[in-house]
Protein backbone atom coordinates (compact mmCIF):
# COMPACT_ATOMS: atom_id res chain seq x y z
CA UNK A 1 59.07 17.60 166.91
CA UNK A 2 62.10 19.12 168.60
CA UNK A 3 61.24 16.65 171.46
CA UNK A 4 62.20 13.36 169.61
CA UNK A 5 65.33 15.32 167.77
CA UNK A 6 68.18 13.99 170.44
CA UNK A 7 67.27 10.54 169.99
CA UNK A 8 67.36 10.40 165.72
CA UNK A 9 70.88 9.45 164.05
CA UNK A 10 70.52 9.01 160.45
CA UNK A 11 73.65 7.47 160.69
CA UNK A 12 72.64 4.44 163.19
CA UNK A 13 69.51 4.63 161.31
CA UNK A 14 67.51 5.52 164.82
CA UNK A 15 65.20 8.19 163.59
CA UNK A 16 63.28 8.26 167.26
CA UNK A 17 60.10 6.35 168.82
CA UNK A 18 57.69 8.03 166.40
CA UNK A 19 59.37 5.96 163.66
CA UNK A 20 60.25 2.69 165.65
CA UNK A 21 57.38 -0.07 163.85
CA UNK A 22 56.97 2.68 160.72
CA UNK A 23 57.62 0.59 157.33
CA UNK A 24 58.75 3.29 154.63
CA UNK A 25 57.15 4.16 151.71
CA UNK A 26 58.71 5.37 147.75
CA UNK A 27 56.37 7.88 146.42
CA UNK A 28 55.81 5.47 143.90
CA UNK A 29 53.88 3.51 146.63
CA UNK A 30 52.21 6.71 147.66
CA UNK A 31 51.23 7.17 144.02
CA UNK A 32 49.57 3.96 143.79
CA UNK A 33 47.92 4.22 147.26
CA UNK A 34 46.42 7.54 146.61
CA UNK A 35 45.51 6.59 142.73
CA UNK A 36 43.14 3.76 144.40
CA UNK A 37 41.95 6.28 146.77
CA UNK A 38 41.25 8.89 144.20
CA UNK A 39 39.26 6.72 141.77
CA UNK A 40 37.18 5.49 144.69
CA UNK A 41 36.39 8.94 146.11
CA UNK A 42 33.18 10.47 144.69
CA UNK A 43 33.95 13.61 142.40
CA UNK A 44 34.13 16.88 144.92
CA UNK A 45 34.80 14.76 147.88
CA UNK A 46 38.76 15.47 148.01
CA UNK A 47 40.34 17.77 149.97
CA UNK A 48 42.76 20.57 149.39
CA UNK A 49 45.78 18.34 151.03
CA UNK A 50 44.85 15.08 149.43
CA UNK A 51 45.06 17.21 145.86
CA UNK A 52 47.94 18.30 146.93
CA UNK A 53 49.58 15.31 148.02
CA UNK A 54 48.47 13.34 144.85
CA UNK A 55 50.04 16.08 142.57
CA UNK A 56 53.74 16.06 144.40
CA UNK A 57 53.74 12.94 144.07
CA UNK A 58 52.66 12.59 140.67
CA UNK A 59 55.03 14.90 140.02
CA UNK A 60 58.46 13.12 141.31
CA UNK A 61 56.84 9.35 140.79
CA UNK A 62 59.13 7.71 138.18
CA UNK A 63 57.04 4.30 138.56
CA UNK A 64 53.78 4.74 137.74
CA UNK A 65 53.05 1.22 137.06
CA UNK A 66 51.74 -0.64 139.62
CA UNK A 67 53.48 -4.09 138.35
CA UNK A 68 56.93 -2.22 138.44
CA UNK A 69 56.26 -0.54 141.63
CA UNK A 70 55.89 -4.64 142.97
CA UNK A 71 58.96 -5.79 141.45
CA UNK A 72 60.72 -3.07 142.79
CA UNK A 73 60.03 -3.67 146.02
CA UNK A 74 60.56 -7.03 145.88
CA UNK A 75 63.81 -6.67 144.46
CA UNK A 76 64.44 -4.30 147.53
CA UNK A 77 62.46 -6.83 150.48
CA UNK A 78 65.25 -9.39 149.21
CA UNK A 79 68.30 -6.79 150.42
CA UNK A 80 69.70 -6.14 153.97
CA UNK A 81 68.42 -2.35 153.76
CA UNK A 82 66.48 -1.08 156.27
CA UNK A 83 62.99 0.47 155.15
CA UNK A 84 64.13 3.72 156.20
CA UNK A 85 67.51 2.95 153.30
CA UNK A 86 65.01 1.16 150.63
CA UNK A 87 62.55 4.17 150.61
CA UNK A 88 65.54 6.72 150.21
CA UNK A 89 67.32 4.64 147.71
CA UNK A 90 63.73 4.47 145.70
CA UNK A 91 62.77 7.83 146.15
CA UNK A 92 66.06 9.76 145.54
CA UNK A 93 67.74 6.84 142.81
CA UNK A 94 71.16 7.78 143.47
CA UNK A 95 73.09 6.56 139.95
CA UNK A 96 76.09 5.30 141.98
CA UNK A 97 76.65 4.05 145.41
CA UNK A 98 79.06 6.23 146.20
CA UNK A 99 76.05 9.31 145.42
CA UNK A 100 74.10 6.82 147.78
CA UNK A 101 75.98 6.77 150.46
CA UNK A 102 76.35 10.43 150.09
CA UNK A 103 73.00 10.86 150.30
CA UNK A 104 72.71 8.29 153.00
CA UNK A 105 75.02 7.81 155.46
CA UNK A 106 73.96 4.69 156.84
CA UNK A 107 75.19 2.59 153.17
CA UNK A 108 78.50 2.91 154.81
CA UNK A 109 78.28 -0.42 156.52
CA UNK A 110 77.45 -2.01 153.24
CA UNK A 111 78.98 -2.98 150.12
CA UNK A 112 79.18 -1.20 146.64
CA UNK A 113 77.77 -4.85 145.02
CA UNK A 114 74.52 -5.03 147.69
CA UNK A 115 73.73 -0.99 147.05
């Protein structure tokens, strides 16, 4: 990981080739992703890390409904965030732009109205 370290700036939002084409996800998207997955899955067929996974982020999810998880993102598609901004925005839901552009240092270059 230390390899791709020089080349990420949260602040230029250029998090290094690993992430160039990555879209990001809210754990509200993980939630529903891994729900699907979980009801498919025959019972005993899971793994330790799935579990795990499907408990954090049941934990911190504050959408669990699949139709609000949609608008949101929707809502956020129709902004000039990156994914990397619309994924942090989601998944930490700062209560004021200026705690989101603490949080994110990239919001800079926007406006309080568009955060």
């Amino acid at each position: 990981i230390y390899k791709y370290m020089e080349d990420e700036d949260q602040k230029g939002i250029q998090l290094g080739k690993v992430f160039e084409n990555a879209s990001g996800l809210s754990i509200a998207e993980v939630f529903q992703i891994l729900e699907v997955k979980k009801k498919k899955m025959a019972a005993g067929h899971s793994n330790e890390v799935f579990e795990k996974t499907f408990e954090y982020v049941s934990r911190f999810c504050r959408v669990s409904k699949k139709d609000e998880a949609i608008m949101i993102r929707e809502d956020l598609d129709h902004t000039e965030l990156t994914e990397f901004e619309k994924a942090s925005i989601w998944n930490l839901y700062p209560s004021t732009s200026e705690e989101a552009r603490s949080l994110i240092n990239s919001l800079d270059r926007i406006s309080d109205e568009h955060i």
